[in-house]
Protein backbone atom coordinates (compact mmCIF):
# COMPACT_ATOMS: atom_id res chain seq x y z
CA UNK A 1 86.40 59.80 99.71
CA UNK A 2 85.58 63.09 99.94
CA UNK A 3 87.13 66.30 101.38
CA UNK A 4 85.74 67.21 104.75
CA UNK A 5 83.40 70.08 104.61
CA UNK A 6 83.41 71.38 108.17
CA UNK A 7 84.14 75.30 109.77
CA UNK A 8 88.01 74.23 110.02
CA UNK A 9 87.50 73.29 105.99
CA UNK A 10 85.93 76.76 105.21
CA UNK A 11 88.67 78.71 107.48
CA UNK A 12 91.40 77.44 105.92
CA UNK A 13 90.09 77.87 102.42
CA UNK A 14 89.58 81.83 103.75
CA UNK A 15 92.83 81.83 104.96
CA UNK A 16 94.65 80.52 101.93
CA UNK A 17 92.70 82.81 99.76
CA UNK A 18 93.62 85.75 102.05
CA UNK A 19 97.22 84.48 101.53
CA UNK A 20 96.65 84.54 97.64
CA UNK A 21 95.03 87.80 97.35
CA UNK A 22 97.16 90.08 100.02
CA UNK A 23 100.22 88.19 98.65
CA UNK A 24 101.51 88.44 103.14
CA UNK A 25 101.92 84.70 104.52
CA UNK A 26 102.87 86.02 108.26
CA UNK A 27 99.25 85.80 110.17
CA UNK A 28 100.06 88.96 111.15
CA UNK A 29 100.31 90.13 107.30
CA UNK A 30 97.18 89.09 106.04
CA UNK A 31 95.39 89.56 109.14
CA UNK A 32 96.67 93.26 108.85
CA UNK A 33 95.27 93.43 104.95
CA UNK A 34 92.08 92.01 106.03
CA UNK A 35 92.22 94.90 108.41
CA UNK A 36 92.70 97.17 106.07
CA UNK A 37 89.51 96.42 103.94
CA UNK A 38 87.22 96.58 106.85
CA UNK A 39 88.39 99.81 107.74
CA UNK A 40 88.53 100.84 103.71
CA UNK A 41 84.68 99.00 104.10
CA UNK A 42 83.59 101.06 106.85
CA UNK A 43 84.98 104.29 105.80
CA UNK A 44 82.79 103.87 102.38
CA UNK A 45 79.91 103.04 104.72
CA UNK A 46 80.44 106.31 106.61
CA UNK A 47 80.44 108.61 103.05
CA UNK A 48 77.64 106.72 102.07
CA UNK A 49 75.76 107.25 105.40
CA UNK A 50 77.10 111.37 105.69
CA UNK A 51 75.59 111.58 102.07
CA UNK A 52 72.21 109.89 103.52
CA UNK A 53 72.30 112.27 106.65
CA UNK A 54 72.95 115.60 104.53
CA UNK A 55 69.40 114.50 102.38
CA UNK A 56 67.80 113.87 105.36
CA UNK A 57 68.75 117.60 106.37
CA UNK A 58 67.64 118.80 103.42
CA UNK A 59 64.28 117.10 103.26
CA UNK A 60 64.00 118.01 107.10
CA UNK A 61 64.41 121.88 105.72
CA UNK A 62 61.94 121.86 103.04
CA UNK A 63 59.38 120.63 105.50
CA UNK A 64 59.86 122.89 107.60
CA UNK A 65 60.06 125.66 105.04
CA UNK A 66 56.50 123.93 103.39
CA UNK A 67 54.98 124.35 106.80
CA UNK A 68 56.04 127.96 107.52
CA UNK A 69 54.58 128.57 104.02
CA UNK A 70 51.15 127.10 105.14
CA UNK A 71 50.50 128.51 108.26
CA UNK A 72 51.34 132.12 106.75
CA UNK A 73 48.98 131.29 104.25
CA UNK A 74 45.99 130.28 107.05
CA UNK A 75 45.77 126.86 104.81
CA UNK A 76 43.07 126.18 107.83
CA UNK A 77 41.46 123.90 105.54
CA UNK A 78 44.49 121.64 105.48
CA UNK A 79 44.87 121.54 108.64
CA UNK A 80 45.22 117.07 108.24
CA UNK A 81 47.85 118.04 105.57
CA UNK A 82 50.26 120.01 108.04
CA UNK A 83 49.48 117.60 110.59
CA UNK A 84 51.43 114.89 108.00
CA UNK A 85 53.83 116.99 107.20
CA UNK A 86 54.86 117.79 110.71
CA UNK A 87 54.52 113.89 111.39
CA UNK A 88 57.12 113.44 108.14
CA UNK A 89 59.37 115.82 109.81
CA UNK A 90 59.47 113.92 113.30
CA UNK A 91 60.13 110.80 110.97
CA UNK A 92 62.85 111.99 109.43
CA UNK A 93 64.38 113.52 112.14
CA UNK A 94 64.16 110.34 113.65
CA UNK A 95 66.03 108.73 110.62
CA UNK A 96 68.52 111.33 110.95
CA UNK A 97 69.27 110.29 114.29
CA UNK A 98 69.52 107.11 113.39
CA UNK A 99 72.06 107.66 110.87
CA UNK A 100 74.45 109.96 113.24
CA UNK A 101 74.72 107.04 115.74
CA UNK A 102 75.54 104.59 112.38
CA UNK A 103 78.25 106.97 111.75
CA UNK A 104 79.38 107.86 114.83
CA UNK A 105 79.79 103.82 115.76
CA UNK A 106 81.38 103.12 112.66
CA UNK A 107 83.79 105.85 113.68
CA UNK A 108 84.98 104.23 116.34
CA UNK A 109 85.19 100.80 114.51
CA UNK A 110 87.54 102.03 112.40
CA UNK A 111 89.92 103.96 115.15
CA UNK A 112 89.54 100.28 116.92
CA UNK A 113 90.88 98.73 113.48
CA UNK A 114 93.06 101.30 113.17
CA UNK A 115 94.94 100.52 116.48
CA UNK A 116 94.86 96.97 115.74
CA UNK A 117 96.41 97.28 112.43
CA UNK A 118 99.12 99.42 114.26
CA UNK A 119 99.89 96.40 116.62
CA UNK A 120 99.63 93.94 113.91
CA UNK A 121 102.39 96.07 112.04
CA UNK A 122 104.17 96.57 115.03
């Protein structure tokens, strides 16, 4: 007969692999190492996401800096073009926002691990 394949199946299987891997076999060791790579997880996220937000800066200045350079030229006759390039600046100051509040909640996810990892260490 075979092995029962249910959640309880699949959370003990996690659990005795988190045992394996982290080497802790106290819940409060391995669920302190499990803690640990989420907050190892989310810090890459945030790099990866400041990174993201510094090219979105940058793209934000050049656009700005392309538009300057066409209405000092009177590029009347691409008028549609500035209109897109002004609509490409909203749109990426949009994504910008975007990505602060990504950072900024992943922030506090990790001071939340953080604290939790203190408690499990005691």
């Amino acid at each position: 007969m075979a092995a029962p394949n249910g959640p309880n199946q699949l959370a003990t299987r996690v659990i005795d692999d988190l045992i394996a891997f982290s080497g802790e076999t106290e819940v409060d060791g391995y669920m302190s190492f499990f803690k640990q790579q989420q907050i190892s997880n989310l810090r890459g996220f945030i790099n990866r996401m400041h990174e993201e937000a510094t090219t979105a800066r940058n793209e934000i200045g050049q656009i700005t800096a392309l538009i300057a350079e066409m209405e000092a030229i009177g590029a009347e006759e691409h008028h549609d073009h500035l209109i897109d390039l002004r609509a490409d600046r909203e749109a990426t100051r949009t994504k910008l926002e975007g990505l602060e509040a990504l950072i900024k909640d992943a922030g506090e996810q990790v001071e939340i691990k953080e604290e939790e990892v203190e408690q499990l260490n005691g």
